[in-house]
PDB file of N, CA and C in Angstrom:
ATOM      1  N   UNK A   1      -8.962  -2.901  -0.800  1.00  0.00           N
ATOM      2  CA  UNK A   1      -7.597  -3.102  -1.242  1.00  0.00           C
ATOM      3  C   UNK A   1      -6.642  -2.522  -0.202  1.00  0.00           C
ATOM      4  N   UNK A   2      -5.491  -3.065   0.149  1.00  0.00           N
ATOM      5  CA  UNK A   2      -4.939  -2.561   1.332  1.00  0.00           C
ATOM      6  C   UNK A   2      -3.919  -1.845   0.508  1.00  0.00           C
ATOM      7  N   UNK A   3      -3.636  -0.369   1.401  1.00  0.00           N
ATOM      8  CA  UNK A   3      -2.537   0.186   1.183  1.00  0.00           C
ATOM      9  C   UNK A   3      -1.277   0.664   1.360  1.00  0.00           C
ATOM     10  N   UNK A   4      -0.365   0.705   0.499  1.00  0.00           N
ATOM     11  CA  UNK A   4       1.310   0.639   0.512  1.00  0.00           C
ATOM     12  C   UNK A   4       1.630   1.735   0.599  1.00  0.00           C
ATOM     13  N   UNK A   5       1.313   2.383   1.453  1.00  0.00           N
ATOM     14  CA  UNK A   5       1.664   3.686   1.836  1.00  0.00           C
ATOM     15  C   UNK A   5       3.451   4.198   1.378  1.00  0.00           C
ATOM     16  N   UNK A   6       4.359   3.347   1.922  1.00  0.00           N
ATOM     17  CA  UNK A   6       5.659   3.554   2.029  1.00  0.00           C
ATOM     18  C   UNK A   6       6.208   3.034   0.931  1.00  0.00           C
ATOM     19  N   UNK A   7       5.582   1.787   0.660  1.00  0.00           N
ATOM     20  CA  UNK A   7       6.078   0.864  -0.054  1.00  0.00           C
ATOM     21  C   UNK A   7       7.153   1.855  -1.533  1.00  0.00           C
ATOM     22  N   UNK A   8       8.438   1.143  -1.867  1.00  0.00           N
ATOM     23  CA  UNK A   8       8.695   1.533  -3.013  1.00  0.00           C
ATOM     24  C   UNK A   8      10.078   0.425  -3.776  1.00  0.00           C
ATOM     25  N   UNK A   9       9.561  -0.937  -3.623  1.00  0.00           N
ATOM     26  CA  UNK A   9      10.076  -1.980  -4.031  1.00  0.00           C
ATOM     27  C   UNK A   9       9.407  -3.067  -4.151  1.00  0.00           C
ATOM     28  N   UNK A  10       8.828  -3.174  -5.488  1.00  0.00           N
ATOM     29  CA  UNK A  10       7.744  -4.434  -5.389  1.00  0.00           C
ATOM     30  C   UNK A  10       8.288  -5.658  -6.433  1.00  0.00           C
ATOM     31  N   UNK A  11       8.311  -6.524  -6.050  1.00  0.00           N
ATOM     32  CA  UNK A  11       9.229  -7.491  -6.582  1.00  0.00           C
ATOM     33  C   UNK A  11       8.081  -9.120  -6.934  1.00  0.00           C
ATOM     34  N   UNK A  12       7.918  -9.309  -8.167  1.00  0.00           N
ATOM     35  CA  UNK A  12       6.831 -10.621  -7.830  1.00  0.00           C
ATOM     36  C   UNK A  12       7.335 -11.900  -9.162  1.00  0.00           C
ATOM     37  N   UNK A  13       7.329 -13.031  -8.254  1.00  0.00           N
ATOM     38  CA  UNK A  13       7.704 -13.999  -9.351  1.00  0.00           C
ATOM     39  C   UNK A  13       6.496 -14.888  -9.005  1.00  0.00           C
ATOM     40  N   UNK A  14       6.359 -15.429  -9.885  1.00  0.00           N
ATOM     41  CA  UNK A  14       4.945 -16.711 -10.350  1.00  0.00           C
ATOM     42  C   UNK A  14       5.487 -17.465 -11.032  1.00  0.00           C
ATOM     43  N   UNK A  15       5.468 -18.851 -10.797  1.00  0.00           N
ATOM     44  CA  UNK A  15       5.687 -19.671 -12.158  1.00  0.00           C
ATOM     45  C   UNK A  15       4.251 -20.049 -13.182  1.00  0.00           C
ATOM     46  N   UNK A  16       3.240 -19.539 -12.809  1.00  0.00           N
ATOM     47  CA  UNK A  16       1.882 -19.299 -13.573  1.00  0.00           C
ATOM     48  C   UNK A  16       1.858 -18.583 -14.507  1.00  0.00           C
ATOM     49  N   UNK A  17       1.269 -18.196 -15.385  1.00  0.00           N
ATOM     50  CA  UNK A  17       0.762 -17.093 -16.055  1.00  0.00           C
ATOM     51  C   UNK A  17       0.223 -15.555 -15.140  1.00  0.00           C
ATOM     52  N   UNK A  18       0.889 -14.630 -15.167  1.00  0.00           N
ATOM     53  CA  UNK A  18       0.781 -13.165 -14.929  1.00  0.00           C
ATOM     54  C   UNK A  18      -0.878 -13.340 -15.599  1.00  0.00           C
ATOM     55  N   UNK A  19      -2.181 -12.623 -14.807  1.00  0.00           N
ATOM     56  CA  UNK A  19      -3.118 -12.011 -15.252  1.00  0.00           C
ATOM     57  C   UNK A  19      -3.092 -10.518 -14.778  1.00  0.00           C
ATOM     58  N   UNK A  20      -4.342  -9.555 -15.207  1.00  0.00           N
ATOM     59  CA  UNK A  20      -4.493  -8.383 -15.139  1.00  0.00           C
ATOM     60  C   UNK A  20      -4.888  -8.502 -13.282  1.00  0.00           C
ATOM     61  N   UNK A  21      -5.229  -9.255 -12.835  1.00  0.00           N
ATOM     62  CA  UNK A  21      -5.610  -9.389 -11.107  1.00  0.00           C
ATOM     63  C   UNK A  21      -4.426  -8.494 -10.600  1.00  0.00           C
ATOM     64  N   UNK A  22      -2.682  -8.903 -11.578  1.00  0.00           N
ATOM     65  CA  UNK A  22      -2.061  -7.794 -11.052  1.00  0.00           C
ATOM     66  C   UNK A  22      -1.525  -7.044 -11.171  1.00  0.00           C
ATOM     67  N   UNK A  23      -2.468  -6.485 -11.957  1.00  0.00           N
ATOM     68  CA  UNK A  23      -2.256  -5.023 -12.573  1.00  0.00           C
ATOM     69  C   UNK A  23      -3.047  -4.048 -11.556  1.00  0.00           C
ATOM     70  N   UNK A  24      -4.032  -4.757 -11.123  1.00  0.00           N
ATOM     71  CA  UNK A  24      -4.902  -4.050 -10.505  1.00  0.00           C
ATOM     72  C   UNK A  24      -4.915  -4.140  -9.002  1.00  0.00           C
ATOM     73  N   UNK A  25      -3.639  -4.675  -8.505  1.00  0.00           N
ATOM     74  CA  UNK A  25      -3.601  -4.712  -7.385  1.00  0.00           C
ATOM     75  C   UNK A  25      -2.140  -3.769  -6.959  1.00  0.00           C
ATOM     76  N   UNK A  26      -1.519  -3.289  -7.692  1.00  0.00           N
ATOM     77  CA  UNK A  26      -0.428  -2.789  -8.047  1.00  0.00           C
ATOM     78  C   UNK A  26      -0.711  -0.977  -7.959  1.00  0.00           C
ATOM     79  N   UNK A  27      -1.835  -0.542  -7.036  1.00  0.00           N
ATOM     80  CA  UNK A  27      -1.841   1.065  -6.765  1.00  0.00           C
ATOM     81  C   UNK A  27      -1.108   1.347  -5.813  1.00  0.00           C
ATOM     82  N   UNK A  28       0.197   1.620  -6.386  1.00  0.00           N
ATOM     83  CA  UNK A  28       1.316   1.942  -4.857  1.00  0.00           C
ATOM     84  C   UNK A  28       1.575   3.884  -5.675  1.00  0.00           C
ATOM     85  N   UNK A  29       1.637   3.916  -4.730  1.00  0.00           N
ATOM     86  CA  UNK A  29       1.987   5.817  -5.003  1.00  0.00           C
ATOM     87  C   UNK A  29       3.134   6.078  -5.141  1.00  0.00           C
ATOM     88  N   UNK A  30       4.191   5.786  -4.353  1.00  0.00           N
ATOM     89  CA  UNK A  30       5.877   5.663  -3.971  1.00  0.00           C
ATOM     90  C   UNK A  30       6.056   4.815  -4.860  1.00  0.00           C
ATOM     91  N   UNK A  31       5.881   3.409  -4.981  1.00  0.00           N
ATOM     92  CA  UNK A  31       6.472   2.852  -5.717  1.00  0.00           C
ATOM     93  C   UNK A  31       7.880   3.397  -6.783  1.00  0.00           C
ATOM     94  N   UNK A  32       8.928   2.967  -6.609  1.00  0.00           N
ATOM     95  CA  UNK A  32      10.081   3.541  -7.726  1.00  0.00           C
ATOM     96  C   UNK A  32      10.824   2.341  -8.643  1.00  0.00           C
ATOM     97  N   UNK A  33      10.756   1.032  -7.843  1.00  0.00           N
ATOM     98  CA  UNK A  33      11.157  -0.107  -8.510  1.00  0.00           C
ATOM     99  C   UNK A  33      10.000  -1.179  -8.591  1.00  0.00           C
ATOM    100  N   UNK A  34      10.136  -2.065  -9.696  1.00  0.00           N
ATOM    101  CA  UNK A  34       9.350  -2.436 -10.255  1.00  0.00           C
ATOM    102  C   UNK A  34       9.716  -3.971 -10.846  1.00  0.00           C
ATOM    103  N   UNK A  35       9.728  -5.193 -10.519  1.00  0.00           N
ATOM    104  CA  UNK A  35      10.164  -5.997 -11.030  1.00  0.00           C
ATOM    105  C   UNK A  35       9.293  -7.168 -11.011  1.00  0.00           C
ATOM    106  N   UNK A  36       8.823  -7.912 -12.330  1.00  0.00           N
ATOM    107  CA  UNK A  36       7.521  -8.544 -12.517  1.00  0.00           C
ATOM    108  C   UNK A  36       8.142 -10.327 -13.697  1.00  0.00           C
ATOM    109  N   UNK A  37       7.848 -11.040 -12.952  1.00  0.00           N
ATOM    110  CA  UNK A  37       8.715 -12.445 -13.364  1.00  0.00           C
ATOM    111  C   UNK A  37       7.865 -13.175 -13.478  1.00  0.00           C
ATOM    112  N   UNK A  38       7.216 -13.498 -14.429  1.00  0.00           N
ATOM    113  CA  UNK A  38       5.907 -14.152 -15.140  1.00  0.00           C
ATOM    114  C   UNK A  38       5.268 -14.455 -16.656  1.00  0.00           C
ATOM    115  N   UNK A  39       4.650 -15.240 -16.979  1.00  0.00           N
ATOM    116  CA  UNK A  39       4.295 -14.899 -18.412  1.00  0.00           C
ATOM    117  C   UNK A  39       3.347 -14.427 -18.235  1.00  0.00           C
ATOM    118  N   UNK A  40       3.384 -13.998 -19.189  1.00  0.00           N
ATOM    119  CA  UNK A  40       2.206 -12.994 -19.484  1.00  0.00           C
ATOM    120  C   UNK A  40       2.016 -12.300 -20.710  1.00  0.00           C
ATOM    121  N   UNK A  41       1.009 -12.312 -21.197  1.00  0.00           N
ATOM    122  CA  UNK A  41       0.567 -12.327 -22.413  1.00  0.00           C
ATOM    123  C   UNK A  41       0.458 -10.460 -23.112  1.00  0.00           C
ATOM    124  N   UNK A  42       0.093 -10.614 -24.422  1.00  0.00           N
ATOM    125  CA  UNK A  42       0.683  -8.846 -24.617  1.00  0.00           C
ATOM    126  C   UNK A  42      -1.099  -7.994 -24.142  1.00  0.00           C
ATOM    127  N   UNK A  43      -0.684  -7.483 -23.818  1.00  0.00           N
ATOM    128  CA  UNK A  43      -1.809  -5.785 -23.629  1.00  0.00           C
ATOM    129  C   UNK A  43      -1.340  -5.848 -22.087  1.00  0.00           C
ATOM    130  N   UNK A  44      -0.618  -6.932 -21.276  1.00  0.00           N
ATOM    131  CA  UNK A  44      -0.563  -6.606 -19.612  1.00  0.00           C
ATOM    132  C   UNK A  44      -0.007  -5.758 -19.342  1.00  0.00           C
ATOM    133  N   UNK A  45       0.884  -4.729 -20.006  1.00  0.00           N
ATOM    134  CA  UNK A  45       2.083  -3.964 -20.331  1.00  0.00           C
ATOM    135  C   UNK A  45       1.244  -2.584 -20.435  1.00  0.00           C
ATOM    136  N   UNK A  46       0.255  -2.254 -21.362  1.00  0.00           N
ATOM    137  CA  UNK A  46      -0.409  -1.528 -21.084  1.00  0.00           C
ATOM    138  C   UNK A  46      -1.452  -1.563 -20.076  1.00  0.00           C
ATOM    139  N   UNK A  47      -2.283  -1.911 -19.634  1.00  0.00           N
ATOM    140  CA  UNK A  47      -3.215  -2.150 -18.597  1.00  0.00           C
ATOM    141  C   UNK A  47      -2.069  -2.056 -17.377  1.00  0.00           C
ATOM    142  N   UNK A  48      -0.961  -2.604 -16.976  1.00  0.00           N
ATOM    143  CA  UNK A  48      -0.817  -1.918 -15.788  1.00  0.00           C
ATOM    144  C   UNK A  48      -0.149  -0.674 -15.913  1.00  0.00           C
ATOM    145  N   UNK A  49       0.121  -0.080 -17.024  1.00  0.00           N
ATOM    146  CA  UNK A  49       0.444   0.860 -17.384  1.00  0.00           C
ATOM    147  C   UNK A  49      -0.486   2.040 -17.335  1.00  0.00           C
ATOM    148  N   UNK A  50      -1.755   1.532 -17.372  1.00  0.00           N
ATOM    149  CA  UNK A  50      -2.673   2.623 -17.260  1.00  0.00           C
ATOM    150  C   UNK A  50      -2.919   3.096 -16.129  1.00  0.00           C
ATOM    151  N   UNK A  51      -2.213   2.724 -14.763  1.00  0.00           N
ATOM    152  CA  UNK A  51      -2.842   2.753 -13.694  1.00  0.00           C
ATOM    153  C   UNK A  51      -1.478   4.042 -13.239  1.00  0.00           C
ATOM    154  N   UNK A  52      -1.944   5.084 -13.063  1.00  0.00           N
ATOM    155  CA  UNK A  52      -1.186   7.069 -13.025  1.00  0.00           C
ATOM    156  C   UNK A  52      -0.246   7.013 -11.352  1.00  0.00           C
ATOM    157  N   UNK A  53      -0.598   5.776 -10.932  1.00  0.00           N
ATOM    158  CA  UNK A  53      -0.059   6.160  -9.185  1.00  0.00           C
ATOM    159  C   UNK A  53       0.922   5.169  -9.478  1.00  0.00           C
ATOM    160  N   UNK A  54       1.730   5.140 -10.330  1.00  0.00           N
ATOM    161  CA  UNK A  54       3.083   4.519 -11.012  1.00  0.00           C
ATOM    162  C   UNK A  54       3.989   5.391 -11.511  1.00  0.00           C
ATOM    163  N   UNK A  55       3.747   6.748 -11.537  1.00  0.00           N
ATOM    164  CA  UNK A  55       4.510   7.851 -12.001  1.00  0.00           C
ATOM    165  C   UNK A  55       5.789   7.940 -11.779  1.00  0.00           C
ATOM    166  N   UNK A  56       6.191   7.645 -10.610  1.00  0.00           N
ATOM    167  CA  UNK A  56       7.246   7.822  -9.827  1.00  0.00           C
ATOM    168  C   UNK A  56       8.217   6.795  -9.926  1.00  0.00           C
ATOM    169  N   UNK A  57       7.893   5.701 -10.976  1.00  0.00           N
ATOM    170  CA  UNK A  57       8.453   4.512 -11.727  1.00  0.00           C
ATOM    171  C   UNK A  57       9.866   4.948 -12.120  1.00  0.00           C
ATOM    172  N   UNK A  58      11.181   4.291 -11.309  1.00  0.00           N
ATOM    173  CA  UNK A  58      12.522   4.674 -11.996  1.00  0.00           C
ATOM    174  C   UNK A  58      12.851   3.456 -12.569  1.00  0.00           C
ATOM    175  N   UNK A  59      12.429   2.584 -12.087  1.00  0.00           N
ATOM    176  CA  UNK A  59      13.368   0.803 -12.427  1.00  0.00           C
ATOM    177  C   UNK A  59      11.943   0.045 -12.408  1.00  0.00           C
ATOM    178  N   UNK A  60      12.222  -0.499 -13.698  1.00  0.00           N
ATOM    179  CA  UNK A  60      11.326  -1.656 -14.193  1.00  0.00           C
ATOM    180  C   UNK A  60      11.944  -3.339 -14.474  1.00  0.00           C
ATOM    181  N   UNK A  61      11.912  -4.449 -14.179  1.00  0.00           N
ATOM    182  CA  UNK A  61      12.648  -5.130 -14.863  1.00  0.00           C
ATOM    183  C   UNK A  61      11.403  -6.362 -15.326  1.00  0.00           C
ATOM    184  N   UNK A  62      11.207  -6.972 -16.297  1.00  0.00           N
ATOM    185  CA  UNK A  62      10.485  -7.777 -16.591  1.00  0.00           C
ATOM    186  C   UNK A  62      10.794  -8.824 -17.318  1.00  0.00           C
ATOM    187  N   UNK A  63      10.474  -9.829 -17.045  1.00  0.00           N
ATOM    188  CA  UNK A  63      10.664 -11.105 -17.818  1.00  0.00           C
ATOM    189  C   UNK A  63       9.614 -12.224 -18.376  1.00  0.00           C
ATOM    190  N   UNK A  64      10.178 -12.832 -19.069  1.00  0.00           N
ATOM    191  CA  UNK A  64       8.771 -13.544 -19.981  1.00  0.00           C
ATOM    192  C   UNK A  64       7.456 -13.017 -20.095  1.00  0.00           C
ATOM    193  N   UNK A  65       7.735 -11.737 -21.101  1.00  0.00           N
ATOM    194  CA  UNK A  65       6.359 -11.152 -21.614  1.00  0.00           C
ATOM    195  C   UNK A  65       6.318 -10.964 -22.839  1.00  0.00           C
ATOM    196  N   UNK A  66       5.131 -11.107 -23.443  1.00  0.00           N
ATOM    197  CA  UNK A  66       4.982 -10.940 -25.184  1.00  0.00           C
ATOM    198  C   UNK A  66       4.389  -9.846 -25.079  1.00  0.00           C
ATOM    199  N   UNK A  67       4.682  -8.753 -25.850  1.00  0.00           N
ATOM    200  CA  UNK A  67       4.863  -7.634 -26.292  1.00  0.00           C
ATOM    201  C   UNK A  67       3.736  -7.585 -27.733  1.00  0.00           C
ATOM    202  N   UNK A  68       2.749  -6.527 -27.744  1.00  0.00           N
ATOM    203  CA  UNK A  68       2.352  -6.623 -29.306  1.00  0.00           C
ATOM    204  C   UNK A  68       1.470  -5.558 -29.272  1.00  0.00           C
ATOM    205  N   UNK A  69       0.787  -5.508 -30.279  1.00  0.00           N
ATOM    206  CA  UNK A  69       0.247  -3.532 -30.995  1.00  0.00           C
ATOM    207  C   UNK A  69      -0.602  -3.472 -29.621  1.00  0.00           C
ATOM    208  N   UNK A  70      -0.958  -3.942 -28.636  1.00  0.00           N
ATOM    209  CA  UNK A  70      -2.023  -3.340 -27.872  1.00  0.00           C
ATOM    210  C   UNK A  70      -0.999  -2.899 -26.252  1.00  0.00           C
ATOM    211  N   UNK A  71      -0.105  -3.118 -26.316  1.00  0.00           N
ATOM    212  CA  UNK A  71       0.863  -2.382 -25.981  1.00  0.00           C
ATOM    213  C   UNK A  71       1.333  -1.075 -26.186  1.00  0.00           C
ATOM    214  N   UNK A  72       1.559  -0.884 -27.441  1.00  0.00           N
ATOM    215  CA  UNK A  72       1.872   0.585 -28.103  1.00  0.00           C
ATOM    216  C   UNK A  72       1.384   1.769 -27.234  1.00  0.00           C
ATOM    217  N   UNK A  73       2.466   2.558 -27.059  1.00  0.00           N
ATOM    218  CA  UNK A  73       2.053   3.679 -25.987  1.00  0.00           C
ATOM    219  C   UNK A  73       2.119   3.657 -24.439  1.00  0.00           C
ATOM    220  N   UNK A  74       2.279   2.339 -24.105  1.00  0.00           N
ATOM    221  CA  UNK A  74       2.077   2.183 -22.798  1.00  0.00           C
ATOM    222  C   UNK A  74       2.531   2.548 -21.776  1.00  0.00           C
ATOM    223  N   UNK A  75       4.099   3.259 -22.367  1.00  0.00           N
ATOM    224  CA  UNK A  75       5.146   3.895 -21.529  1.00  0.00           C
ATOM    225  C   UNK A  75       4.748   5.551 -21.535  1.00  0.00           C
ATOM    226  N   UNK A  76       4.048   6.027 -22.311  1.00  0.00           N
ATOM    227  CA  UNK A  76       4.037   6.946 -23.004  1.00  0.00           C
ATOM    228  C   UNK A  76       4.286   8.363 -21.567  1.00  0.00           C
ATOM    229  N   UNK A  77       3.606   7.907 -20.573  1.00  0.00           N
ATOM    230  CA  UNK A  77       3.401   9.029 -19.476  1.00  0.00           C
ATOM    231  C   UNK A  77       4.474   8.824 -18.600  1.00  0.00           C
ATOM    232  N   UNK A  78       5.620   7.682 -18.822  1.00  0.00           N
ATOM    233  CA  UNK A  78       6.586   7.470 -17.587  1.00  0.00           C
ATOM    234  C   UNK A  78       8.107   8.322 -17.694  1.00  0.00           C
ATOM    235  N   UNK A  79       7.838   9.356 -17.975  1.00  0.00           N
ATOM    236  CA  UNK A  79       9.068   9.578 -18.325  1.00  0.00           C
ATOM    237  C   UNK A  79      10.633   9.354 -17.168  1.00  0.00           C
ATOM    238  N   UNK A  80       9.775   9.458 -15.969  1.00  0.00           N
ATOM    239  CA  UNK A  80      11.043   9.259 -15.124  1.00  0.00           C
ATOM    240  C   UNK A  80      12.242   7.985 -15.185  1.00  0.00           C
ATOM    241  N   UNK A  81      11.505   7.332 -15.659  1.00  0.00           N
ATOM    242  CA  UNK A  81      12.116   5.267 -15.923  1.00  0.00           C
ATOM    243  C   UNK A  81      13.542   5.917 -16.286  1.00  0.00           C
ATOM    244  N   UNK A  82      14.417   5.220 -15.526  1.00  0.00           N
ATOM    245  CA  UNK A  82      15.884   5.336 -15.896  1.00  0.00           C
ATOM    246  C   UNK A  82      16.411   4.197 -16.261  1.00  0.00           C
ATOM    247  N   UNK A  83      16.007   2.820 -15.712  1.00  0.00           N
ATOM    248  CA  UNK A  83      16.873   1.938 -15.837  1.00  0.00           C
ATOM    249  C   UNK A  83      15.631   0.776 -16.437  1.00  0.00           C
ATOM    250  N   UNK A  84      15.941  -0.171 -17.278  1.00  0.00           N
ATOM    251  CA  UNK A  84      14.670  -1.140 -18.269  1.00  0.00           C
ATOM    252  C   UNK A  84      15.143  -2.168 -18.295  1.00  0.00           C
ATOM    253  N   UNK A  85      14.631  -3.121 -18.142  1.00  0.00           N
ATOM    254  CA  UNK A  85      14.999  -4.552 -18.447  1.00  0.00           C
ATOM    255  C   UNK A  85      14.125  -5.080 -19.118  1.00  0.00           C
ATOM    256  N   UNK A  86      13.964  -5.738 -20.300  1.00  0.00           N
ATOM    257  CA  UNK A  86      13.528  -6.968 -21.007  1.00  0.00           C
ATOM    258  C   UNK A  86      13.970  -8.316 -20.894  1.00  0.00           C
ATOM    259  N   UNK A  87      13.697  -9.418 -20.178  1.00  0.00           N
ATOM    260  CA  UNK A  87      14.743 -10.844 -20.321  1.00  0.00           C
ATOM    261  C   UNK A  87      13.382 -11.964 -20.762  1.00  0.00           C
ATOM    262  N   UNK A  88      13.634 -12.413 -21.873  1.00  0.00           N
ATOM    263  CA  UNK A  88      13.109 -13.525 -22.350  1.00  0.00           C
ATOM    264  C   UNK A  88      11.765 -12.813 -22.938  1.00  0.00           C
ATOM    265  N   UNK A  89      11.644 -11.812 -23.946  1.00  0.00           N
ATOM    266  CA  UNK A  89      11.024 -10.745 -24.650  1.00  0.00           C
ATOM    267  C   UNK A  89      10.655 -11.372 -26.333  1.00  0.00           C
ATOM    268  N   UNK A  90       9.184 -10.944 -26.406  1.00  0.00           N
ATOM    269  CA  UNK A  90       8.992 -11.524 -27.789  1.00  0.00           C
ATOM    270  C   UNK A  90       8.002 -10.332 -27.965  1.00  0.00           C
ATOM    271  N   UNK A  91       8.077  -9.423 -29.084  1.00  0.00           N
ATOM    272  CA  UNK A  91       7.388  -8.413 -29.729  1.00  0.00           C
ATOM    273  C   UNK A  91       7.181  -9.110 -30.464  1.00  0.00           C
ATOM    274  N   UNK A  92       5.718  -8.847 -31.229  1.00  0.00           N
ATOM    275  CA  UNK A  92       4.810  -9.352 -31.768  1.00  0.00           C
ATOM    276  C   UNK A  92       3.789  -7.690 -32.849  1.00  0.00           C
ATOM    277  N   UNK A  93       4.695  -7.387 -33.891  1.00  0.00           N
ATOM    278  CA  UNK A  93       4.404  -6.556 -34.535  1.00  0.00           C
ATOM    279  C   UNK A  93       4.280  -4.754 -34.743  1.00  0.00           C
ATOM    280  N   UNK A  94       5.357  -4.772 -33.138  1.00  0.00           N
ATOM    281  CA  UNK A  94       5.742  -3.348 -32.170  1.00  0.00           C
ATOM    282  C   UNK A  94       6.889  -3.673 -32.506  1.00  0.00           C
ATOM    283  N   UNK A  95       7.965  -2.819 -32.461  1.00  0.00           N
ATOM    284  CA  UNK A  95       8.854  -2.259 -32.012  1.00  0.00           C
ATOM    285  C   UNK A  95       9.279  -2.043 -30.754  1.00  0.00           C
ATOM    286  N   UNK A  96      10.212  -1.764 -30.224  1.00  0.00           N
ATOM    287  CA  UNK A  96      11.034  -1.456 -28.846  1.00  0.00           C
ATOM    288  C   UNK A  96      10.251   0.448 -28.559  1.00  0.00           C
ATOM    289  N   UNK A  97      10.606   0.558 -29.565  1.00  0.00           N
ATOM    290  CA  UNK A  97      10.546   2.396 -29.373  1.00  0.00           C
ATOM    291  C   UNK A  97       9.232   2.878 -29.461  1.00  0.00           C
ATOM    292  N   UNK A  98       8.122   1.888 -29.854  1.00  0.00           N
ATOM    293  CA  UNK A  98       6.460   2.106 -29.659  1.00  0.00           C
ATOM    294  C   UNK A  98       6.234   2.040 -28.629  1.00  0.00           C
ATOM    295  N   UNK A  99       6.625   2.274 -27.561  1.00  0.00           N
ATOM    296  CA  UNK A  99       6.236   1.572 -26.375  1.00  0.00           C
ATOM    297  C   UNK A  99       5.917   3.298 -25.778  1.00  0.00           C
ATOM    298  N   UNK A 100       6.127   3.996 -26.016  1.00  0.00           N
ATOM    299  CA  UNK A 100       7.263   5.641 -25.839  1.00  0.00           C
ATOM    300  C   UNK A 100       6.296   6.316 -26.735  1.00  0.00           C
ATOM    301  N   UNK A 101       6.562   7.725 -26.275  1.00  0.00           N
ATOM    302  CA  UNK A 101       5.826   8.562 -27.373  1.00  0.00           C
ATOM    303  C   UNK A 101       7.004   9.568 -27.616  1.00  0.00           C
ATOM    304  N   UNK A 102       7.157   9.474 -28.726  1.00  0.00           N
ATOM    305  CA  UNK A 102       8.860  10.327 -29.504  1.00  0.00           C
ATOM    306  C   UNK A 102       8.572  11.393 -29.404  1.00  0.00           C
ATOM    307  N   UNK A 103       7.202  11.819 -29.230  1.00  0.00           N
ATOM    308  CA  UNK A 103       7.409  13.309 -28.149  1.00  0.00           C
ATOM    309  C   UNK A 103       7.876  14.033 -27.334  1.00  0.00           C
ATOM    310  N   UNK A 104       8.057  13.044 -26.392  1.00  0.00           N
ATOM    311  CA  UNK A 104       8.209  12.952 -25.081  1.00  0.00           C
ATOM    312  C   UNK A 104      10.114  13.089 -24.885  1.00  0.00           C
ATOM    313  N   UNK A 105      10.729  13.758 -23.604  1.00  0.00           N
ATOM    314  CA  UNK A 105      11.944  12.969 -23.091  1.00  0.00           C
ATOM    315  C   UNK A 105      11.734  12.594 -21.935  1.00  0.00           C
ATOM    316  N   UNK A 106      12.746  11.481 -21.841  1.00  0.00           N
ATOM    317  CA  UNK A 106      12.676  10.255 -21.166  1.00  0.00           C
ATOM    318  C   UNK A 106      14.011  10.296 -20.384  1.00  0.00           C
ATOM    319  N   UNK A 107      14.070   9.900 -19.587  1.00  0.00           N
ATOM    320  CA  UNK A 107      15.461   9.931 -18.237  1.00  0.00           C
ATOM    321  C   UNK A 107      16.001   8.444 -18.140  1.00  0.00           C
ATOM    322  N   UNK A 108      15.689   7.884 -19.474  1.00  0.00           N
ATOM    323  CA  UNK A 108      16.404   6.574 -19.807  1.00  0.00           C
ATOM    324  C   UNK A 108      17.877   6.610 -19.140  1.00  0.00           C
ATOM    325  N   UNK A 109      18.701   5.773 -18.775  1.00  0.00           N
ATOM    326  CA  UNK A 109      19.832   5.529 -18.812  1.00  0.00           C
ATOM    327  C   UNK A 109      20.385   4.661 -19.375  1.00  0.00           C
ATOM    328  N   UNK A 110      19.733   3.681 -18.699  1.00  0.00           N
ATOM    329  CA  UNK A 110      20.179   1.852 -19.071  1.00  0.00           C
ATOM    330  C   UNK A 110      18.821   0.854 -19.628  1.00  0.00           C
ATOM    331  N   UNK A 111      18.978   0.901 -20.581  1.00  0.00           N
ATOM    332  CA  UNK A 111      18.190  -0.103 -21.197  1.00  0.00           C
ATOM    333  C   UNK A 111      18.799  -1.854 -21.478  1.00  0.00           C
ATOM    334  N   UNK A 112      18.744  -2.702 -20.915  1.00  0.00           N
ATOM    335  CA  UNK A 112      19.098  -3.896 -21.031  1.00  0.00           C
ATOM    336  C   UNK A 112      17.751  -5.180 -21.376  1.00  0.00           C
ATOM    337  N   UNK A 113      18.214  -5.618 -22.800  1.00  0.00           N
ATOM    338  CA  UNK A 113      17.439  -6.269 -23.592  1.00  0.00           C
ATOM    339  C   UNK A 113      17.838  -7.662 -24.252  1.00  0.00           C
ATOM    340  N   UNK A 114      17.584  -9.022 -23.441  1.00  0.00           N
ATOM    341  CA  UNK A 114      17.786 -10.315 -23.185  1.00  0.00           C
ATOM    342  C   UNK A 114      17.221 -11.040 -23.641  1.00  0.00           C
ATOM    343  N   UNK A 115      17.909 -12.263 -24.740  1.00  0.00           N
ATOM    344  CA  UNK A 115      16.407 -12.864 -25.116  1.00  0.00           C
ATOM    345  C   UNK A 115      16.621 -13.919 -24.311  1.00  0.00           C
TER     346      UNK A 115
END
């Protein structure tokens, strides 16, 4: 797997279906922005979520993704995320605020949520 040493702006549009191929190609360390334009089906949210060399995650923006219980938690370790985008968003038996662990604080700022 080649690595993004510097990298900290990753930007990807598909007019395909989003699979987990890139979730798992997505080990950037720096990484701080984050913007993913695809469908994609619900648990992708967690699964690339599981991957810890994303920490440093301030800006997320995502579009056409279904959202649902195998998601839940998936944000749970990011607390740095300041700025969120949802555009063209369908939860599927979650909530907005499951995503999070109400434990936790979060360095939210801007949350922007589009259907």
């Amino acid at each position: 797997m080649m690595k993004l040493k510097n990298l900290e702006k990753f930007k990807i549009k598909d007019e395909n279906k989003c699979d987990k191929g890139y979730s798992d190609s997505l080990y950037l360390e720096k990484i701080i922005e984050l913007e993913i334009n695809c469908l994609f089906e619900q648990s992708f949210l967690y699964t690339l979520f599981l991957n810890q060399k994303l920490e440093n995650l301030e800006k997320i923006h995502i579009y056409n993704c279904n959202i649902g219980l195998k998601d839940k938690n998936s944000r749970r370790n990011y607390t740095r995320i300041q700025d969120i985008l949802f555009s063209n968003t369908k939860l599927f038996g979650i909530s907005f605020s499951e995503l999070f662990d109400s434990q936790k604080e979060y360095s939210i700022k801007y949350i922007y949520i589009r259907r």
